[in-house]
N, C-alpha and C. Protein backbone atom coordinates (compact mmCIF):
# COMPACT_ATOMS: atom_id res chain seq x y z
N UNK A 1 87.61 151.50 92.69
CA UNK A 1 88.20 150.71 91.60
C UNK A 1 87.30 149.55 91.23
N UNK A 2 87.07 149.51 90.03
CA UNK A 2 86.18 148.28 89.52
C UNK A 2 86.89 147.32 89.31
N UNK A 3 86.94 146.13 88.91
CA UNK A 3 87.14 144.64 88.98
C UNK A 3 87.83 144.48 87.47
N UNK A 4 87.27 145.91 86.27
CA UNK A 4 87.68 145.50 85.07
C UNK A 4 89.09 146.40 85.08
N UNK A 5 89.04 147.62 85.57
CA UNK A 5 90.12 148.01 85.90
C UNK A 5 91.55 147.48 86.72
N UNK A 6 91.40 146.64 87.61
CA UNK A 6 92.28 145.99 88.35
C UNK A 6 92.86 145.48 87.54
N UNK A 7 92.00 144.39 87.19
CA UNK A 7 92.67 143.14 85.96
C UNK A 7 93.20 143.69 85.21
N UNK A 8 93.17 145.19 84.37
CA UNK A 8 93.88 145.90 83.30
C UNK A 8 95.45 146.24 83.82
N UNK A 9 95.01 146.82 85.06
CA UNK A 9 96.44 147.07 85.81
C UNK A 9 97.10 145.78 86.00
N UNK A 10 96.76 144.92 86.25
CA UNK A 10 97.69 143.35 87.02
C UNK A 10 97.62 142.86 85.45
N UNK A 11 97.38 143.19 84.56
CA UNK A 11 97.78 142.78 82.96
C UNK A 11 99.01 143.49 82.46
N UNK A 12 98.90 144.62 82.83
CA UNK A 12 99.87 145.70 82.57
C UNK A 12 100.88 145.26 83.08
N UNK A 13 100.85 145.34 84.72
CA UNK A 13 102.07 145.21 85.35
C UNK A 13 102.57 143.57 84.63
N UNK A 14 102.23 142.80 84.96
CA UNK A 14 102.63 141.42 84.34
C UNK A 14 103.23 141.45 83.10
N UNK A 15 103.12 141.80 82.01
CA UNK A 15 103.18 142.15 80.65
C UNK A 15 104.67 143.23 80.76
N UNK A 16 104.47 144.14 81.87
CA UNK A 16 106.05 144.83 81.23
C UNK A 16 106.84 143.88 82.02
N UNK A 17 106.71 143.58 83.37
CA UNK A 17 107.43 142.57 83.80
C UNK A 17 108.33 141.77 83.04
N UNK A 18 107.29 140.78 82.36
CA UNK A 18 107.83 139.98 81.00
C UNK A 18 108.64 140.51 80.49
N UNK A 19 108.32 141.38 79.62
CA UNK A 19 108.93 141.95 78.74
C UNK A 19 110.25 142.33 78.93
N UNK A 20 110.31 143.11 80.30
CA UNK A 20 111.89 143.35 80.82
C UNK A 20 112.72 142.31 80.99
N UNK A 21 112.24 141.16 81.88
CA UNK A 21 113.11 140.18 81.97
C UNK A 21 113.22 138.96 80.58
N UNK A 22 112.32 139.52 79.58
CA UNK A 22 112.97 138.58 78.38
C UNK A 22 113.83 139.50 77.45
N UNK A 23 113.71 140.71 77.77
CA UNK A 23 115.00 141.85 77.02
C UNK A 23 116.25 141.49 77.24
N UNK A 24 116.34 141.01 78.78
CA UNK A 24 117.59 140.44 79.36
C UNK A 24 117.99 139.72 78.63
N UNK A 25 116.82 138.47 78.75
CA UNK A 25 117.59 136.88 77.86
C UNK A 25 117.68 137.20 76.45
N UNK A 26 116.78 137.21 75.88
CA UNK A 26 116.88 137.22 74.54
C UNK A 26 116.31 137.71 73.89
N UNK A 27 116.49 138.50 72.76
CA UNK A 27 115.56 139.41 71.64
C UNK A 27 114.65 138.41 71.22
N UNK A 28 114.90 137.16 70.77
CA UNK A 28 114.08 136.35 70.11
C UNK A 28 112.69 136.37 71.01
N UNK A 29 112.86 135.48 72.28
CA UNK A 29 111.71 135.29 73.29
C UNK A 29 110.83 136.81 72.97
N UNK A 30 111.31 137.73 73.22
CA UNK A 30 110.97 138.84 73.93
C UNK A 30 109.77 139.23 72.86
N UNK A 31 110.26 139.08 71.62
CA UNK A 31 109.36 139.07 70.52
C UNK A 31 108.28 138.35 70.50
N UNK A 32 108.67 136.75 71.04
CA UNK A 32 107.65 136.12 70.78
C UNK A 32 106.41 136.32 71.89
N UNK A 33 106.89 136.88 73.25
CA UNK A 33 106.05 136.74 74.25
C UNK A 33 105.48 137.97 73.83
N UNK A 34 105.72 139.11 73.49
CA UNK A 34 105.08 140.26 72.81
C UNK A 34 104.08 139.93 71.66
N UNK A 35 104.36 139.48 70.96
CA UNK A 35 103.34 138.72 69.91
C UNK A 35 102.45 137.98 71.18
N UNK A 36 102.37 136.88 71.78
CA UNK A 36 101.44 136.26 72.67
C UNK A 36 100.78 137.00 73.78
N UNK A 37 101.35 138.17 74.06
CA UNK A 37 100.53 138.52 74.92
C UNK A 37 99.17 139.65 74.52
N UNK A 38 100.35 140.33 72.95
CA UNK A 38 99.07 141.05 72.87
C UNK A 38 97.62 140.13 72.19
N UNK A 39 97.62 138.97 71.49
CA UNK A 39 96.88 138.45 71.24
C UNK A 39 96.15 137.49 72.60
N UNK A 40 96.93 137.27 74.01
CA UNK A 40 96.01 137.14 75.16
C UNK A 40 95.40 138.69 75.58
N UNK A 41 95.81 139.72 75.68
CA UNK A 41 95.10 140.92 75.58
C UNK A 41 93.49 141.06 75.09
N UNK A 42 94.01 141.24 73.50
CA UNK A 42 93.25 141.27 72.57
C UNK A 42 91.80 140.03 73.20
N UNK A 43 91.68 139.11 73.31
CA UNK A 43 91.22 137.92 73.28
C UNK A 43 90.48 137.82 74.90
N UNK A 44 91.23 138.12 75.82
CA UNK A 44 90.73 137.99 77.29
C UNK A 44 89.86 139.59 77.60
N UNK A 45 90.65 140.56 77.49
CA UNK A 45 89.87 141.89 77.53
C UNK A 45 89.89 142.44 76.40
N UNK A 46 88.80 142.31 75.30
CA UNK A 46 88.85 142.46 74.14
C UNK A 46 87.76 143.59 74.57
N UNK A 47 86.75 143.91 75.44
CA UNK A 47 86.08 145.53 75.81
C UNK A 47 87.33 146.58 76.17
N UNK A 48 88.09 146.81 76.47
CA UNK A 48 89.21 147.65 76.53
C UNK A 48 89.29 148.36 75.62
N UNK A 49 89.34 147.72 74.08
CA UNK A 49 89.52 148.25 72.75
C UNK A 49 88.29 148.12 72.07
C-alpha cells in the first residue's frame, strides 16, 4: 500500500462517517459538509482526478 492510497481510504472512511452522522442531525449540515468536503477533496488530492 502506498502512502497516496491510504490517505484516499482514511478520506473516504472520514467523509462517509460525516456524512452519516449529519443525515442524523440535519439535512441542512449534511449538505453543507458535502459541499466542503468535496471541495477539501478536490483541493488536497486533486491527482486522484
Amino acid at each position: 500500500m502506498t502512502i497516496k492510497t491510504r490517505m484516499l481510504i482514511n478520506i473516504l472512511r472520514t467523509t462517509y462517517k460525516n456524512t452519516e452522522n449529519n443525515k442524523k442531525k440535519n439535512f441542512n449540515n449534511y449538505n453543507i459538509t458535502k459541499i466542503t468536503i468535496i471541495i477539501r477533496a478536490r483541493t488536497k488530492c486533486f491527482f486522484f482526478y
